[in-house]
N, C-alpha and C. Protein backbone atom coordinates (compact mmCIF):
# COMPACT_ATOMS: atom_id res chain seq x y z
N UNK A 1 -38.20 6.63 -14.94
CA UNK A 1 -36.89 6.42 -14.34
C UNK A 1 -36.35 7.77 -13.89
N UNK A 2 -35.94 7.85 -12.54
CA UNK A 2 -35.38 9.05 -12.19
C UNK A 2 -34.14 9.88 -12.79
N UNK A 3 -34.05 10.57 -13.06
CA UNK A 3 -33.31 11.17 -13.78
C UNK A 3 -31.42 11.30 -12.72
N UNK A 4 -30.49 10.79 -13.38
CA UNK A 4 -29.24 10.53 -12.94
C UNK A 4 -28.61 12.17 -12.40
N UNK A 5 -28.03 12.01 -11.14
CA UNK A 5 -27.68 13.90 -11.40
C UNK A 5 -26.27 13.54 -11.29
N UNK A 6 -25.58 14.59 -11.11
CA UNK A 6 -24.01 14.10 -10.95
C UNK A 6 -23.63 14.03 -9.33
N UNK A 7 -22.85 13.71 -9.58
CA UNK A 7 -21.63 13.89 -7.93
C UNK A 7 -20.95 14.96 -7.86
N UNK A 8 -20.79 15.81 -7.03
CA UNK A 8 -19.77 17.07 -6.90
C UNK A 8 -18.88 16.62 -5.86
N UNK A 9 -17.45 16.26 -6.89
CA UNK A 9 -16.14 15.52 -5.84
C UNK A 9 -15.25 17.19 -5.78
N UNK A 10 -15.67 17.46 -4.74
CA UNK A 10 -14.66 18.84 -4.43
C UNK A 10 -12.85 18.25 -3.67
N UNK A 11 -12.26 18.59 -4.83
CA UNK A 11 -10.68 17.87 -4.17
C UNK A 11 -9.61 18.76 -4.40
N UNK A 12 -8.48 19.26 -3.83
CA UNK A 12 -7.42 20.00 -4.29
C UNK A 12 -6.42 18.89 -4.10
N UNK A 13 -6.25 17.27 -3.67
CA UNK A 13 -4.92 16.82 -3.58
C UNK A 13 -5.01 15.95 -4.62
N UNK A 14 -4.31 16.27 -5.55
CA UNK A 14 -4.32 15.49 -7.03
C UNK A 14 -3.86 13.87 -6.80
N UNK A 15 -3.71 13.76 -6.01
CA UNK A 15 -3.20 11.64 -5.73
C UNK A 15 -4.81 11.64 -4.96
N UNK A 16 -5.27 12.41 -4.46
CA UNK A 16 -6.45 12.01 -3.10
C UNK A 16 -7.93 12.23 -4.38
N UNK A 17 -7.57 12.97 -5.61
CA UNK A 17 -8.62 13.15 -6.43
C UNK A 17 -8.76 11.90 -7.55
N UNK A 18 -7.32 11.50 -8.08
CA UNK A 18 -7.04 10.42 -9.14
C UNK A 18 -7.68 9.22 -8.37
N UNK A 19 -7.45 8.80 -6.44
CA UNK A 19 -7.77 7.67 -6.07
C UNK A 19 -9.54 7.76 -6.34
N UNK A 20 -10.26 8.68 -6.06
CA UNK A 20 -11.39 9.03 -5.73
C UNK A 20 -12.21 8.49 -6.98
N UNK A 21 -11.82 9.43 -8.35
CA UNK A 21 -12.17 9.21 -9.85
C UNK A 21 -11.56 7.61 -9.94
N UNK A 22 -10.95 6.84 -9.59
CA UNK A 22 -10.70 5.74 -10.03
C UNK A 22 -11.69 4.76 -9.45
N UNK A 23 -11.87 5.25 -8.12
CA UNK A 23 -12.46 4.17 -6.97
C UNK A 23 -14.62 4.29 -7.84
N UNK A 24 -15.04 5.71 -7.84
CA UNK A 24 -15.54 5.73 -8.34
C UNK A 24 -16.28 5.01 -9.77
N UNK A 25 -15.35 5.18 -10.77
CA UNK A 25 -15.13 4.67 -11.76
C UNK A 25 -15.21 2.91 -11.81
N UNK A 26 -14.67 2.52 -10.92
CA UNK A 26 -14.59 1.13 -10.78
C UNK A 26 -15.78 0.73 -10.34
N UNK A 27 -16.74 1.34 -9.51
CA UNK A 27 -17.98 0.75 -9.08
C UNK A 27 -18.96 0.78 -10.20
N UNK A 28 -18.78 1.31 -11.76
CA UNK A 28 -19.53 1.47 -12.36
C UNK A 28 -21.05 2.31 -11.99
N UNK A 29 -21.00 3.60 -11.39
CA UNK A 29 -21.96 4.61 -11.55
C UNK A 29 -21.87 5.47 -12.22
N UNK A 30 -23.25 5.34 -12.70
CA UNK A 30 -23.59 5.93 -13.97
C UNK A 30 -23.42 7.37 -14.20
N UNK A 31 -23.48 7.80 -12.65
CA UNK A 31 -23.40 9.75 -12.36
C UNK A 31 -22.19 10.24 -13.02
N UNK A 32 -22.48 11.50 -13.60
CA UNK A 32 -21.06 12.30 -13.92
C UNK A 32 -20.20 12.31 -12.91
N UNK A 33 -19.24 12.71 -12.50
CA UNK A 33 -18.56 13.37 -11.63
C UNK A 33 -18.16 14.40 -12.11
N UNK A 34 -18.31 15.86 -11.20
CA UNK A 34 -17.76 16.52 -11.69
C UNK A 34 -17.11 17.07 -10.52
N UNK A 35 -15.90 17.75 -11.00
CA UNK A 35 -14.54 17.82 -10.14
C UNK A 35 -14.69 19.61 -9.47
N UNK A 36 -14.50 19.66 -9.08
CA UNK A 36 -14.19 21.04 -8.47
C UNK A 36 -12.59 21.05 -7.43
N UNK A 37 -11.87 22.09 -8.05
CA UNK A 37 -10.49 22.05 -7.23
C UNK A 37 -10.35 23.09 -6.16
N UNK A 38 -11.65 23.85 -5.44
CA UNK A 38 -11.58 24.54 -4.70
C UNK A 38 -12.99 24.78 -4.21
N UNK A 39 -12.87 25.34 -3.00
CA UNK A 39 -14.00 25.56 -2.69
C UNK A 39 -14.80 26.72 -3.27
N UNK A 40 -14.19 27.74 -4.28
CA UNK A 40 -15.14 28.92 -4.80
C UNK A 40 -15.82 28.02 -5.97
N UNK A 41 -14.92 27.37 -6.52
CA UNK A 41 -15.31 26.36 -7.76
C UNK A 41 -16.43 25.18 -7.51
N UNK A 42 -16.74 25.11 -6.09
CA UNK A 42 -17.88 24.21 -5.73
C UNK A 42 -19.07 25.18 -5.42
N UNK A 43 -18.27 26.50 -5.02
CA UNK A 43 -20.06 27.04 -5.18
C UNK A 43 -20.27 27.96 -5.90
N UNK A 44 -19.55 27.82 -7.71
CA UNK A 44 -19.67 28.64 -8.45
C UNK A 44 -20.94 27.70 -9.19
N UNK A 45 -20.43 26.23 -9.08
CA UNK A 45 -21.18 24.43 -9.75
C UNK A 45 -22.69 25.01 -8.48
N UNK A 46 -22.85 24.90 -7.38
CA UNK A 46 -24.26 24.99 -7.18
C UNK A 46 -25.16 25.98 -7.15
N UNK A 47 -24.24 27.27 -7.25
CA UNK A 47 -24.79 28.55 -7.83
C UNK A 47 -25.18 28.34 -9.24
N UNK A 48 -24.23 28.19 -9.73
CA UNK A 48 -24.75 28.20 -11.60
C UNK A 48 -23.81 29.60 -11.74
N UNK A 49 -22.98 30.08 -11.48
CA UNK A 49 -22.29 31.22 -11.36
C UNK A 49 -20.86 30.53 -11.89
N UNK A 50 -19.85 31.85 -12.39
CA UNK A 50 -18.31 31.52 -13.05
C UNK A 50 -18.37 30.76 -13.72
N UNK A 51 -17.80 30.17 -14.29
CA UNK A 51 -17.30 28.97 -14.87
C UNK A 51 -18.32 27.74 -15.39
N UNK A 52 -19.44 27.78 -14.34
CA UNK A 52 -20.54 27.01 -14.55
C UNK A 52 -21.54 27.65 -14.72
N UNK A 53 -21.46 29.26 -15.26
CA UNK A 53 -22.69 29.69 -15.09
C UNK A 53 -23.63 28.79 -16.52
N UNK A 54 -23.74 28.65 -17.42
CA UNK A 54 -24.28 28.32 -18.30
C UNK A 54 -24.53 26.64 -18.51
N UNK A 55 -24.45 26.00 -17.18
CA UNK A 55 -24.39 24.05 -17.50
C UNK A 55 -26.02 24.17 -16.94
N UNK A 56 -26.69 23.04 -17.02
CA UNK A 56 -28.04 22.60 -16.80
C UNK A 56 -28.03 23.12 -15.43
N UNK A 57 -29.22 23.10 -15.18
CA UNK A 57 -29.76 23.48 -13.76
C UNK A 57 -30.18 22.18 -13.23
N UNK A 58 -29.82 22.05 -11.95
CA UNK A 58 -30.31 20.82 -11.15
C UNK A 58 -29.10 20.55 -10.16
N UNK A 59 -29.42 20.12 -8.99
CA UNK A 59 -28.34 19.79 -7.61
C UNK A 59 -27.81 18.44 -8.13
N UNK A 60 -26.74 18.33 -7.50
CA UNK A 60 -25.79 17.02 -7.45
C UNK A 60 -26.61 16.23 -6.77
N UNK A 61 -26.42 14.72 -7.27
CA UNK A 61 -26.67 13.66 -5.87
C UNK A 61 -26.05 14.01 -4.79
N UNK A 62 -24.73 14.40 -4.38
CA UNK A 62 -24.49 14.44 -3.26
C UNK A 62 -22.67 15.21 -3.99
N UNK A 63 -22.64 16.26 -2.39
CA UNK A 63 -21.07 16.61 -2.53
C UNK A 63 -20.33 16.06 -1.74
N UNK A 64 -19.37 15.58 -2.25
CA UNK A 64 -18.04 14.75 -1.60
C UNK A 64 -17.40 15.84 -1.83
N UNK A 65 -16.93 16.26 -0.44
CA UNK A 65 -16.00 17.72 0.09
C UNK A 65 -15.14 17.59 0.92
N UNK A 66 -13.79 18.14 0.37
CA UNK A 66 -12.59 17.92 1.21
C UNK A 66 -13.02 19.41 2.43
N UNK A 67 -11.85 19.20 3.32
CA UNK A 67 -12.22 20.18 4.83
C UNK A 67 -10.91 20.94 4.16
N UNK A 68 -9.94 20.91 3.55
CA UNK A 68 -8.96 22.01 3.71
C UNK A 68 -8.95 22.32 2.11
N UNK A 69 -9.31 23.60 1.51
CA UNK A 69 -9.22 23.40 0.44
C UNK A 69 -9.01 25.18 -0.10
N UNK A 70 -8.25 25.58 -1.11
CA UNK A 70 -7.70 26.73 -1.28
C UNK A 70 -8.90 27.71 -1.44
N UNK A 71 -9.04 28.94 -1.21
CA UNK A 71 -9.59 29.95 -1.79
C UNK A 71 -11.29 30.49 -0.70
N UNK A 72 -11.90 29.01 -0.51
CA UNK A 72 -12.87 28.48 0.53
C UNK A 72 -12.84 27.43 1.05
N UNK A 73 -12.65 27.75 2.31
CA UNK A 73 -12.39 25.88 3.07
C UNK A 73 -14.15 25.01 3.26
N UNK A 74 -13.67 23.55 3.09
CA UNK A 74 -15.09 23.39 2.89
C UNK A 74 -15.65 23.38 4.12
N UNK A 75 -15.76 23.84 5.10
CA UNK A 75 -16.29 24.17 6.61
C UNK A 75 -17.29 25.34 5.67
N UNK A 76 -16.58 26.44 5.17
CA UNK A 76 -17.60 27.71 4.49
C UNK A 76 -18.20 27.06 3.18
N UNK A 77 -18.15 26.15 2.63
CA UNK A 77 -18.66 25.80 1.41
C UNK A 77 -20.03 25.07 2.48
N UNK A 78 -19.96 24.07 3.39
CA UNK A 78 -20.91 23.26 4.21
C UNK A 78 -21.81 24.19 4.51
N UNK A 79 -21.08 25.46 5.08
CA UNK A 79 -22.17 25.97 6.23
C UNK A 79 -22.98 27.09 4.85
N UNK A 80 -22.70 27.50 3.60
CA UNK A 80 -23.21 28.20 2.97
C UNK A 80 -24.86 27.16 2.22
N UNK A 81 -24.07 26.01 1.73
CA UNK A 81 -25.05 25.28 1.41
C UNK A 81 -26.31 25.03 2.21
N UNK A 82 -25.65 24.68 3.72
CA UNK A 82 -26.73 24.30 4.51
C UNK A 82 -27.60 25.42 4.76
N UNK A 83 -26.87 26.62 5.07
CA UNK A 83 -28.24 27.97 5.53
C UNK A 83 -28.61 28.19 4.18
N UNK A 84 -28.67 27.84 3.03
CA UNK A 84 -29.19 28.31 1.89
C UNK A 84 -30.63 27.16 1.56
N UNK A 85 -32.03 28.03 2.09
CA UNK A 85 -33.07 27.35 1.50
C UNK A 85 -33.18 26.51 0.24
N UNK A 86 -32.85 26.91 -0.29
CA UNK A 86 -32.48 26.18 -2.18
C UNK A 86 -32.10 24.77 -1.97
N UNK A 87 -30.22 25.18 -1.38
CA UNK A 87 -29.54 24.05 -0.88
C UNK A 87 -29.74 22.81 -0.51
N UNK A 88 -29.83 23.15 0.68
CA UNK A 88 -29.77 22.34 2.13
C UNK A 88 -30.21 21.37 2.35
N UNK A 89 -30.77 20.97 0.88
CA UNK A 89 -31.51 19.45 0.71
C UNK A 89 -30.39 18.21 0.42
N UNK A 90 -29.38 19.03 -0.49
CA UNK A 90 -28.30 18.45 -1.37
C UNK A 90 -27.35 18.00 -0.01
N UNK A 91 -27.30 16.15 -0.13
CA UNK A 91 -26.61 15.70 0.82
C UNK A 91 -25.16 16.03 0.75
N UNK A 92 -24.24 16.80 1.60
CA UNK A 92 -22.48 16.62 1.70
C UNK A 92 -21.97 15.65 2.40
N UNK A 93 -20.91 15.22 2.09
CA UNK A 93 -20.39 14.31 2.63
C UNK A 93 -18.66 14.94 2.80
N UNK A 94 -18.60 15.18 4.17
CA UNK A 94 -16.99 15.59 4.47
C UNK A 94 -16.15 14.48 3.99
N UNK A 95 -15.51 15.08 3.26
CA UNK A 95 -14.15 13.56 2.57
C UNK A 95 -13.04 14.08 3.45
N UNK A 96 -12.35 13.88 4.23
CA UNK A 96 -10.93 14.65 4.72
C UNK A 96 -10.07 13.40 5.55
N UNK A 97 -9.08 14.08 5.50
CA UNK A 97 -7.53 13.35 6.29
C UNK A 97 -8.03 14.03 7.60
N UNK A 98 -8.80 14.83 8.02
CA UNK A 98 -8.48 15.23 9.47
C UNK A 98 -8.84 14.65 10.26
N UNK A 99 -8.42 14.86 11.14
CA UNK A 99 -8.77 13.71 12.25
C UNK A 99 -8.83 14.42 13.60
N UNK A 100 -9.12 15.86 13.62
CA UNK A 100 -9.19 16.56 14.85
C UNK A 100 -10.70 16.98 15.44
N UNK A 101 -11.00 17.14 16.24
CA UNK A 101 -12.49 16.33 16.83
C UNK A 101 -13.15 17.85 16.54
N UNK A 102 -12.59 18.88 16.57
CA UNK A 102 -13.27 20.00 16.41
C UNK A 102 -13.68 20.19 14.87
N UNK A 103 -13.18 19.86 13.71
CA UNK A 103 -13.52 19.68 12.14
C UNK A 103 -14.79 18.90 12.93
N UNK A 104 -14.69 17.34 12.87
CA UNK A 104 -15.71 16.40 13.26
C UNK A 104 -17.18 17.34 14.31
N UNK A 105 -16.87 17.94 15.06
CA UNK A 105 -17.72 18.69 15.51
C UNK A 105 -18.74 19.81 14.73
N UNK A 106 -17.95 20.79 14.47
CA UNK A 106 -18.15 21.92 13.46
C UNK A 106 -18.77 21.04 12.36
N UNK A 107 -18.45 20.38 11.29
CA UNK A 107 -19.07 19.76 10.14
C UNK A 107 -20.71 19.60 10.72
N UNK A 108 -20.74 18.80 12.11
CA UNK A 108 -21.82 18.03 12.25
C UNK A 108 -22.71 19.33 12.36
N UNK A 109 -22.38 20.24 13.30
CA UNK A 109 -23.01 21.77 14.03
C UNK A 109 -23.74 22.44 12.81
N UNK A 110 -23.04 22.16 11.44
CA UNK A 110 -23.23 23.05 10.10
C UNK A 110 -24.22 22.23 9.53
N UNK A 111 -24.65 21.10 9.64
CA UNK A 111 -25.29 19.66 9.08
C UNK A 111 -24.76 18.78 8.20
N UNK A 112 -23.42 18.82 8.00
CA UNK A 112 -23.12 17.51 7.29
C UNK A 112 -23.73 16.58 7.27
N UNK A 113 -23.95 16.00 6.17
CA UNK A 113 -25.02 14.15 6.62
C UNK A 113 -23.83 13.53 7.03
N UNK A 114 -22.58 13.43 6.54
CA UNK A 114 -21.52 12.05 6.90
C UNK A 114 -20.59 12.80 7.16
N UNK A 115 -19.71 12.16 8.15
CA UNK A 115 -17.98 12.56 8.40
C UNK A 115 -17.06 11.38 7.89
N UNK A 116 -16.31 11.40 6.87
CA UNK A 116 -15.55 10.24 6.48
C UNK A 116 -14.28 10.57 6.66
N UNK A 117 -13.47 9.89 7.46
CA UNK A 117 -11.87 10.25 7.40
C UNK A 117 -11.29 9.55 6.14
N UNK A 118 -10.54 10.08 5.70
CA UNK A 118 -9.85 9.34 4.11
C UNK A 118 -8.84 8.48 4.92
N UNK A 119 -9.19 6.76 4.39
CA UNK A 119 -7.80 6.16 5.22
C UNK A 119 -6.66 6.40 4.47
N UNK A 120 -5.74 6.52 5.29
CA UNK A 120 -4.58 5.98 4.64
C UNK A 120 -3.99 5.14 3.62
N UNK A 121 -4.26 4.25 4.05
CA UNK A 121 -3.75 2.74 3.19
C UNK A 121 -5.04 2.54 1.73
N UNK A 122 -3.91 2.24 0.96
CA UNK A 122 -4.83 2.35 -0.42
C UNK A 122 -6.04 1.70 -0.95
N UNK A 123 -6.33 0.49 -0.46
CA UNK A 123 -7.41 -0.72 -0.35
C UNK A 123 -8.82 -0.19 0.27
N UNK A 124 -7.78 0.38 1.76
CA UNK A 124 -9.50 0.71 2.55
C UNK A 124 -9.74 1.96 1.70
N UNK A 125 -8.92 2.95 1.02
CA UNK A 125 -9.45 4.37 0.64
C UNK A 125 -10.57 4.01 -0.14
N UNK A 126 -9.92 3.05 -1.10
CA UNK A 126 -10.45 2.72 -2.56
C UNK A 126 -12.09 2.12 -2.17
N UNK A 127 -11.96 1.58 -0.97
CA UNK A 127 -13.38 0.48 -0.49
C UNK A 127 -14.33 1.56 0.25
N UNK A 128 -14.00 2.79 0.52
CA UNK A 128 -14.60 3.95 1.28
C UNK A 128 -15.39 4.51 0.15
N UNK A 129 -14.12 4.57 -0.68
CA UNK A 129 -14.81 5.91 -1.76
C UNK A 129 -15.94 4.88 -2.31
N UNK A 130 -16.06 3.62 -3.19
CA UNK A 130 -16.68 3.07 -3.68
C UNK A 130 -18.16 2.56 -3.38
N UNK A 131 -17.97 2.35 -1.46
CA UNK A 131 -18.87 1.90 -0.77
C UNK A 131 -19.63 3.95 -0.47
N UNK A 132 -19.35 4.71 -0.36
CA UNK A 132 -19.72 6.23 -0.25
C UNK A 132 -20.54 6.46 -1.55
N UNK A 133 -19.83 5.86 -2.73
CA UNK A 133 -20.25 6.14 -3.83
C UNK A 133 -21.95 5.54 -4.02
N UNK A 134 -21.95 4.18 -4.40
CA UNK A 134 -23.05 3.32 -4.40
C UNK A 134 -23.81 3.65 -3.06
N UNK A 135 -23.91 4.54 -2.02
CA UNK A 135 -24.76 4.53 -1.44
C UNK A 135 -25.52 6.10 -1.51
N UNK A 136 -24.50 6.80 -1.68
CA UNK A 136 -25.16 8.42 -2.24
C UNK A 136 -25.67 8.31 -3.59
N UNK A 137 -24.84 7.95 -4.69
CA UNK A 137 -25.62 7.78 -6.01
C UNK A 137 -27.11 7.06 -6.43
N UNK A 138 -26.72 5.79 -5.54
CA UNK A 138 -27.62 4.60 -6.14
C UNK A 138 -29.05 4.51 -4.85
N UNK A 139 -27.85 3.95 -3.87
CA UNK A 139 -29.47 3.50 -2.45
C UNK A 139 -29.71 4.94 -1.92
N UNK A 140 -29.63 5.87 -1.59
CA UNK A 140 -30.14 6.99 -0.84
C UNK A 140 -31.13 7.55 -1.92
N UNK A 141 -32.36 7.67 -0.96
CA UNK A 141 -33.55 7.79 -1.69
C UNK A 141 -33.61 9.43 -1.07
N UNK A 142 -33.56 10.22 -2.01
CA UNK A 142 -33.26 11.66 -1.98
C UNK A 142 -34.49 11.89 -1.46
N UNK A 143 -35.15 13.66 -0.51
CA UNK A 143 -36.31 13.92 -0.44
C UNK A 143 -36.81 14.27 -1.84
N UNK A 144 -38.51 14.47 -1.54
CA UNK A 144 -39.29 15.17 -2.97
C UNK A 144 -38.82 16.89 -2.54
N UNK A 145 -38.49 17.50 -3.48
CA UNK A 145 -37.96 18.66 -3.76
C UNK A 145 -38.90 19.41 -4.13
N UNK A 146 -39.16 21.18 -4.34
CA UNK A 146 -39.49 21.81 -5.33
C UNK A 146 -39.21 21.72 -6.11
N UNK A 147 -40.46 21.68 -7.29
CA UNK A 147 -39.45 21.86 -9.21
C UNK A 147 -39.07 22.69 -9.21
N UNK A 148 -38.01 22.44 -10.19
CA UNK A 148 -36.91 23.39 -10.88
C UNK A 148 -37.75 23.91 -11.79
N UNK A 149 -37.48 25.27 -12.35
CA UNK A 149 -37.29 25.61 -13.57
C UNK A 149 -37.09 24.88 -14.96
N UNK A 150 -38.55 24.73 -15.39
CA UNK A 150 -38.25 24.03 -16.31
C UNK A 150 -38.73 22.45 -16.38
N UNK A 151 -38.67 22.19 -15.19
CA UNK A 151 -39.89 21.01 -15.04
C UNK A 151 -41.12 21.39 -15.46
N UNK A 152 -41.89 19.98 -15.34
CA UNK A 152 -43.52 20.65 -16.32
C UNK A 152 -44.22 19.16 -15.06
């Protein structure tokens, strides 16, 4: 059985993070989530650096990444992952309110796999995040990778 990795939900809007962890939560997947409230804090989690230097080694199923976010916006969190050989395997998924065609552009230019606008209204958010969820966690059949460290 393949081994479960987590989700990296990168969020700074605490109502847009509680809907996310709930919507999540409700679909019953089994993945951790783990939260990051900025963008240095998402690539301290895939570095293994700050704060996370000492947690297991291994990539997220997938990062769910907001576009405006304090310290590193995730435009520089996208485009670091993607030029990073290591990386660039680990699917992102833009989570954002924006709705301006140049984000939507730029994301794609950097390789985002998905552009998701966060709806508005609370039903469709909740049916986004959940339906995003069960398809990065569960049906997306990841590539074969190099082993890690520590594989045998």
């Amino acid at each position: 059985m393949p081994e479960l990795r987590p989700i990296l939900l990168v969020e700074d809007n605490p109502r847009d993070l509680e809907l996310t962890l709930t919507a999540l939560e409700k679909c019953q997947i089994a993945n951790d989530i783990v939260v990051a409230r900025d963008g240095a804090e998402a690539l301290d989690f895939l570095y293994l650096s700050g704060s996370h230097e000492g947690r297991e080694p291994g990539d997220p199923a997938v990062v769910l990444l907001d576009l405006k976010l304090p310290k590193v916006d995730g435009l520089e969190v996208l485009e670091k992952v993607k030029r990073d050989e290591t990386l660039r395997h680990v699917p992102v998924v833009m989570l954002t309110s924006s709705r301006e065609e140049q984000d939507l552009v730029k994301s794609y230019e950097l390789g985002v796999n998905a552009f998701v606008v966060k709806p508005v209204e609370f039903n469709q958010f909740f049916k986004a995040i959940q339906d995003l969820g069960v398809f990065w966690a569960l049906l997306n059949e990841p590539p074969p990778k190099l082993r890690q460290v520590g594989d045998t």
